[in-house]
PDB file of N, CA and C in Angstrom:
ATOM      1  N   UNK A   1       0.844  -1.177   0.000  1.00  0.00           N
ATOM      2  CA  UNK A   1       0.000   0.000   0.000  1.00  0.00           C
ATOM      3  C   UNK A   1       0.885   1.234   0.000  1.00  0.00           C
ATOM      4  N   UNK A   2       0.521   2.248  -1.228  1.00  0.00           N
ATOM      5  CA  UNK A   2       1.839   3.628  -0.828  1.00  0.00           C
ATOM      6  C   UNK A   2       0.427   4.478  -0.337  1.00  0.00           C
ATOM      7  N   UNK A   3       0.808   5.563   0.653  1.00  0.00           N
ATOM      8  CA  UNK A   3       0.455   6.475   0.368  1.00  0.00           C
ATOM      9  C   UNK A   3       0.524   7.786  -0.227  1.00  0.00           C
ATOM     10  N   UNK A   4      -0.336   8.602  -0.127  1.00  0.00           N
ATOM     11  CA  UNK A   4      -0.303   9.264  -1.202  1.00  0.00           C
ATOM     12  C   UNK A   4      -1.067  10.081  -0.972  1.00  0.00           C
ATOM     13  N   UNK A   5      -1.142  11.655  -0.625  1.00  0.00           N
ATOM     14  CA  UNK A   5      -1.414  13.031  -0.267  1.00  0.00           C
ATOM     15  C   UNK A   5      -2.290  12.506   1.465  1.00  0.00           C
ATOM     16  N   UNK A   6      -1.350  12.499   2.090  1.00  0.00           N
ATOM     17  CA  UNK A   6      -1.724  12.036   3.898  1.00  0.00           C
ATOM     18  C   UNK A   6      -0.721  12.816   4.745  1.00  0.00           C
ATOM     19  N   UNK A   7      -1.408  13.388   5.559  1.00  0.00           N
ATOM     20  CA  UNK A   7      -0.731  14.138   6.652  1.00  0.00           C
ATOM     21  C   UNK A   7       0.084  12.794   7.516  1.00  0.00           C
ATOM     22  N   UNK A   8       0.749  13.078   7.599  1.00  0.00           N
ATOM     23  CA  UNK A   8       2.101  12.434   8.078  1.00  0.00           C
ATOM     24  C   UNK A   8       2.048  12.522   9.727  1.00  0.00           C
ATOM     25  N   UNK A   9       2.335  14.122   9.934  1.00  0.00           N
ATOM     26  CA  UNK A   9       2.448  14.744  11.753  1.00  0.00           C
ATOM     27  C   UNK A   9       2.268  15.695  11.351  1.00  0.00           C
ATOM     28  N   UNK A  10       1.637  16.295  12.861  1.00  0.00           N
ATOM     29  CA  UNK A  10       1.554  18.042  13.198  1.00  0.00           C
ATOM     30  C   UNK A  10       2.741  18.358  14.149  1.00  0.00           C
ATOM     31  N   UNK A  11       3.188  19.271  14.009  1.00  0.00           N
ATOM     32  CA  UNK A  11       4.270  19.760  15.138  1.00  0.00           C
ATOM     33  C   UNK A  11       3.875  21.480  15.124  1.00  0.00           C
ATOM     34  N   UNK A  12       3.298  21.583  16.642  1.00  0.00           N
ATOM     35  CA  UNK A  12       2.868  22.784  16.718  1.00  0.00           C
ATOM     36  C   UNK A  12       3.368  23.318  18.666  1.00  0.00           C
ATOM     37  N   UNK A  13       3.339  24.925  18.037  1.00  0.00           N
ATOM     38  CA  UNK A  13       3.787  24.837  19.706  1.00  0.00           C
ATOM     39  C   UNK A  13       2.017  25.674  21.037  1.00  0.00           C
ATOM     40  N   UNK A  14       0.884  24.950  19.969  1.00  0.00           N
ATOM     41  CA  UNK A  14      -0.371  25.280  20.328  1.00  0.00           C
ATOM     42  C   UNK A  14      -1.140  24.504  20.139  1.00  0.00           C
ATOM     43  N   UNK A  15      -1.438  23.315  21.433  1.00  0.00           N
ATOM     44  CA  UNK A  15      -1.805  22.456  21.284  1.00  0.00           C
ATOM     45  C   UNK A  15      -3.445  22.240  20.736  1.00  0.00           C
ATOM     46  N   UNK A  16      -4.090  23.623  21.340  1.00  0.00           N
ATOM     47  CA  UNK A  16      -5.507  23.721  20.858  1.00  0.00           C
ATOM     48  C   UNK A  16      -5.632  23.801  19.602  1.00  0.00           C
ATOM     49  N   UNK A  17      -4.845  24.072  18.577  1.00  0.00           N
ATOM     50  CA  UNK A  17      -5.293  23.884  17.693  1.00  0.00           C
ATOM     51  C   UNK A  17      -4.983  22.886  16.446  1.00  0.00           C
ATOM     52  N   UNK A  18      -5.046  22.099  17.081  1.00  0.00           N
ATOM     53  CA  UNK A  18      -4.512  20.754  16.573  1.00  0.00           C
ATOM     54  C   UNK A  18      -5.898  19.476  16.545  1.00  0.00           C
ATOM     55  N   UNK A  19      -5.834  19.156  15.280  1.00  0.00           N
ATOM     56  CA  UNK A  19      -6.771  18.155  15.175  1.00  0.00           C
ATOM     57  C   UNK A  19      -6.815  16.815  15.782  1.00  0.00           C
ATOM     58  N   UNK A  20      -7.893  15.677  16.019  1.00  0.00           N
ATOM     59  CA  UNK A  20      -7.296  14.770  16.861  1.00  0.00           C
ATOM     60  C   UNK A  20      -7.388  14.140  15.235  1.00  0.00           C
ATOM     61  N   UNK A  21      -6.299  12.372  15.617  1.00  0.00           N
ATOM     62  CA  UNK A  21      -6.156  11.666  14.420  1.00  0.00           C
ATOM     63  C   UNK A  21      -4.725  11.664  13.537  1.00  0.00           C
ATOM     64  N   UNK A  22      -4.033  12.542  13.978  1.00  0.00           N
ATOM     65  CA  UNK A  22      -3.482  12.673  13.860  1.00  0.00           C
ATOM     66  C   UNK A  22      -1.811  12.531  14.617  1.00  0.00           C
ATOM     67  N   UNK A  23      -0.735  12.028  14.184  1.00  0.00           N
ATOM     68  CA  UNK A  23       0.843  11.902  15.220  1.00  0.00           C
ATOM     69  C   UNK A  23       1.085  13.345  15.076  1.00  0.00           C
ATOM     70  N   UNK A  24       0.985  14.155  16.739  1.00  0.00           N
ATOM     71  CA  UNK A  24       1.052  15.260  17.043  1.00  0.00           C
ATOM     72  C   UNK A  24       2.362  15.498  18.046  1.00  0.00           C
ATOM     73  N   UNK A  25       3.006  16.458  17.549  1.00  0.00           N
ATOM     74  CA  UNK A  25       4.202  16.700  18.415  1.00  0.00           C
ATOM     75  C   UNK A  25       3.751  18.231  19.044  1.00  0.00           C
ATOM     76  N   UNK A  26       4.120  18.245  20.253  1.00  0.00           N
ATOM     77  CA  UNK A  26       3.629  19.362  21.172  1.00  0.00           C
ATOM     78  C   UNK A  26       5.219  20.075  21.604  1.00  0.00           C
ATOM     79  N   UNK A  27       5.425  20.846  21.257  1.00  0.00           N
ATOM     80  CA  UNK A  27       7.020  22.030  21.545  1.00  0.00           C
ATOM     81  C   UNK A  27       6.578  22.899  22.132  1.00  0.00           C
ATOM     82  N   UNK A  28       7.763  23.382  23.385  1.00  0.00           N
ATOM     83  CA  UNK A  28       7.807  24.392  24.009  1.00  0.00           C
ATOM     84  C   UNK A  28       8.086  25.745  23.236  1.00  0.00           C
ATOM     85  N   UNK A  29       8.844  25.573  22.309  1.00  0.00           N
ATOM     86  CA  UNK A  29       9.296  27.148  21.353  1.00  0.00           C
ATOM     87  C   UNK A  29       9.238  26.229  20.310  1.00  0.00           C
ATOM     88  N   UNK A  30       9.754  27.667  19.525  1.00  0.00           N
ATOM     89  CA  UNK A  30       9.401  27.635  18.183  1.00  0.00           C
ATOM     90  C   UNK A  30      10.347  26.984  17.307  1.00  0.00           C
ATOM     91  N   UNK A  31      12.038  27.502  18.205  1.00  0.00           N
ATOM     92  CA  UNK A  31      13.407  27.133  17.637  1.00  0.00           C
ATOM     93  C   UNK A  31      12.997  24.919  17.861  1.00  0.00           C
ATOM     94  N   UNK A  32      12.008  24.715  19.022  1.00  0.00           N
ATOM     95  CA  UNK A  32      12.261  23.332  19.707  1.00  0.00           C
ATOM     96  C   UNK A  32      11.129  23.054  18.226  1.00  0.00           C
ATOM     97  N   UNK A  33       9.757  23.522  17.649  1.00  0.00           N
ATOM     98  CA  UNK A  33       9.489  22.942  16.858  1.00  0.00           C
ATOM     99  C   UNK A  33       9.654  23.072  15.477  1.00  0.00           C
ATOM    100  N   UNK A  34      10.451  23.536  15.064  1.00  0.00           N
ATOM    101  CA  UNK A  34      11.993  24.029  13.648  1.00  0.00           C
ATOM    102  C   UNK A  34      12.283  22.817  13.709  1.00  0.00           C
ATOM    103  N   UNK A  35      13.053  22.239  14.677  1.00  0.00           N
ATOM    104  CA  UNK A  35      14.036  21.069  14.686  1.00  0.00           C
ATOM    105  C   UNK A  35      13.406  20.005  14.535  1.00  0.00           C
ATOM    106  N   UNK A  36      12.147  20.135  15.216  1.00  0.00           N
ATOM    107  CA  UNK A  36      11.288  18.759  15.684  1.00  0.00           C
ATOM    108  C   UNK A  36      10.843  18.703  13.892  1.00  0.00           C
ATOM    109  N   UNK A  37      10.789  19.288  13.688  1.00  0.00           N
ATOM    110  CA  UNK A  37       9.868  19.526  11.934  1.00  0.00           C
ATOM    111  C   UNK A  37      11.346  18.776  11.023  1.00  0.00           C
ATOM    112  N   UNK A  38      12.085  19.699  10.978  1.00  0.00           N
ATOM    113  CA  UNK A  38      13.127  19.154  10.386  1.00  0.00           C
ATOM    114  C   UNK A  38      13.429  17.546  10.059  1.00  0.00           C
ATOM    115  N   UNK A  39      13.559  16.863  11.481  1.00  0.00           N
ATOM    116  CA  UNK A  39      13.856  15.894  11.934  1.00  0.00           C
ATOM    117  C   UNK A  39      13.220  15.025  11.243  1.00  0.00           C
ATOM    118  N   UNK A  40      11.763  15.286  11.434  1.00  0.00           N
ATOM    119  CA  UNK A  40      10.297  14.201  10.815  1.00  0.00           C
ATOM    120  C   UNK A  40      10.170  14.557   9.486  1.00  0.00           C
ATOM    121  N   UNK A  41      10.551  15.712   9.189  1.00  0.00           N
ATOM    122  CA  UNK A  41      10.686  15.431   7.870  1.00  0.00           C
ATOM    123  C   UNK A  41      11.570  14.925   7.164  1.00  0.00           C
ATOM    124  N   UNK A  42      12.378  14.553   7.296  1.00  0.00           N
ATOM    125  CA  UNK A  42      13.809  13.632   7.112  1.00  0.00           C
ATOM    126  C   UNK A  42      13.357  12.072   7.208  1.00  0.00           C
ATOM    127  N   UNK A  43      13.074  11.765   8.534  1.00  0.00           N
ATOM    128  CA  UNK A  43      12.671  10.702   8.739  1.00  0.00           C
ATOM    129  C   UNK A  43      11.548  10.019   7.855  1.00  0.00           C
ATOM    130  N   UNK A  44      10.565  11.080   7.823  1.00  0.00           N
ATOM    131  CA  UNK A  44       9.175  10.132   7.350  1.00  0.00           C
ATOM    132  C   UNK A  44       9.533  10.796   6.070  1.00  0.00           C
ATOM    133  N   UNK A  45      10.059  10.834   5.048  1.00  0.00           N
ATOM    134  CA  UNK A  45      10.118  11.165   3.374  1.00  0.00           C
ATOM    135  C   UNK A  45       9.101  12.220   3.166  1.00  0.00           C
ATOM    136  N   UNK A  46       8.636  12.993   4.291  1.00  0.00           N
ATOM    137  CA  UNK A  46       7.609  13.912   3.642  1.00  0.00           C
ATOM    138  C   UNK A  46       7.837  15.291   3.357  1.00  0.00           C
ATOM    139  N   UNK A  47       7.051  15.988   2.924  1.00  0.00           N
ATOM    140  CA  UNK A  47       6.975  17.771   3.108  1.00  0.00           C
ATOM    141  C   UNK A  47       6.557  18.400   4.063  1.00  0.00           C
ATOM    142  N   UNK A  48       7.212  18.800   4.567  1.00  0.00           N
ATOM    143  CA  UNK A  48       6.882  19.916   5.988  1.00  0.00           C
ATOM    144  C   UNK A  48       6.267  21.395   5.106  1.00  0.00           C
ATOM    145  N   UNK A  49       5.282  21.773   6.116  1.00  0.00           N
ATOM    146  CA  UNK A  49       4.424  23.481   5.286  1.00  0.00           C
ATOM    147  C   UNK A  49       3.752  23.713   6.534  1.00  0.00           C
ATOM    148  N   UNK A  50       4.154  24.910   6.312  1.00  0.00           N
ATOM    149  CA  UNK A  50       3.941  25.786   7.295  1.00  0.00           C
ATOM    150  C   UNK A  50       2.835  26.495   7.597  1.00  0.00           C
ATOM    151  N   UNK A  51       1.710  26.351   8.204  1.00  0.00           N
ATOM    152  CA  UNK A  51       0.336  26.298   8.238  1.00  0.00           C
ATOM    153  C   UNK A  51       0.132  27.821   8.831  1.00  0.00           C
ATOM    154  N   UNK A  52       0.671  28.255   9.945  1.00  0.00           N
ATOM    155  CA  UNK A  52       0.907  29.308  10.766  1.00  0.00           C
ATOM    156  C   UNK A  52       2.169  29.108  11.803  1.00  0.00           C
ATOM    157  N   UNK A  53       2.865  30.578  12.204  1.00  0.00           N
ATOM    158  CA  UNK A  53       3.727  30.309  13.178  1.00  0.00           C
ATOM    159  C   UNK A  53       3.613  29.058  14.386  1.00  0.00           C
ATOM    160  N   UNK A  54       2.531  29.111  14.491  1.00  0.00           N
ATOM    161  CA  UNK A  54       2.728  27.816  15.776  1.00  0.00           C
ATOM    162  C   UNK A  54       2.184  26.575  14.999  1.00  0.00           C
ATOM    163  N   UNK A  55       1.966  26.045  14.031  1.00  0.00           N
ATOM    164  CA  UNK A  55       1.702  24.872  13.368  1.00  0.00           C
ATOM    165  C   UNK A  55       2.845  24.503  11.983  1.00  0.00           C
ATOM    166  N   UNK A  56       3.248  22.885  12.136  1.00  0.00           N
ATOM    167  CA  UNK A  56       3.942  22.809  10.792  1.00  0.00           C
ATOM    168  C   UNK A  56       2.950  21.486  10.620  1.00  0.00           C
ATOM    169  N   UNK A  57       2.453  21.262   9.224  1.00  0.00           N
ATOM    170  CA  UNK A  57       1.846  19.522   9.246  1.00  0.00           C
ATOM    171  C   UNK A  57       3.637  19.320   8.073  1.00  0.00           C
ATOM    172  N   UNK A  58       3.080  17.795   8.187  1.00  0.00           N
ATOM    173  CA  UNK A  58       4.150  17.255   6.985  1.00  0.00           C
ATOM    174  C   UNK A  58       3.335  16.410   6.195  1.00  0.00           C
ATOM    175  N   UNK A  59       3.001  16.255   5.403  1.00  0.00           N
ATOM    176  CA  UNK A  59       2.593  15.659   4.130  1.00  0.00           C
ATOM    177  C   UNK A  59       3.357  14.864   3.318  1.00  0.00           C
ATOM    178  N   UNK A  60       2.433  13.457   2.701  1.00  0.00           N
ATOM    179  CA  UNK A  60       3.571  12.633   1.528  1.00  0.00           C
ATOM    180  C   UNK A  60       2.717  13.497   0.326  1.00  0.00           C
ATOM    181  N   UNK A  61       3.241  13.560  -0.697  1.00  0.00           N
ATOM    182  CA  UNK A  61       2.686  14.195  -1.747  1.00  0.00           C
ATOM    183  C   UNK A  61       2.406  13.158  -2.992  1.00  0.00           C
TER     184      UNK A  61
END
C-alpha cells in the first residue's frame, strides 16, 4: 500500500489547535518545533508546510 497526499504529523507549539487523528508533536518554542519539523521530515520522506507560526503539518505528496 503507498500512500499518497496524507498528513504524516503536526508539530505545533499550540496544542488547541490541533486536530485529533493525527501523530502530534507538542514544543515548548518555536526554535524546539523548527528542529522537531526538520527531523520528521527527514525521517518520514515527507513535506513539511507551514500552516501558521505555531503549526507545521508534513505531508507525503
Amino acid at each position: 500500500m503507498e500512500l499518497d497526499k496524507f498528513i504524516l504529523a503536526v508539530i505545533t507549539t499550540n496544542p488547541k489547535k490541533v486536530p485529533s487523528g493525527a501523530a502530534v508533536f507538542h514544543c515548548d518554542s518555536k526554535e524546539e518545533m523548527e528542529k522537531i519539523t526538520t527531523n520528521l521530515e527527514a525521517i518520514l520522506d515527507g513535506i513539511a508546510h507551514s500552516l501558521t507560526d505555531e503549526l507545521y503539518v508534513i505531508v507525503k505528496h
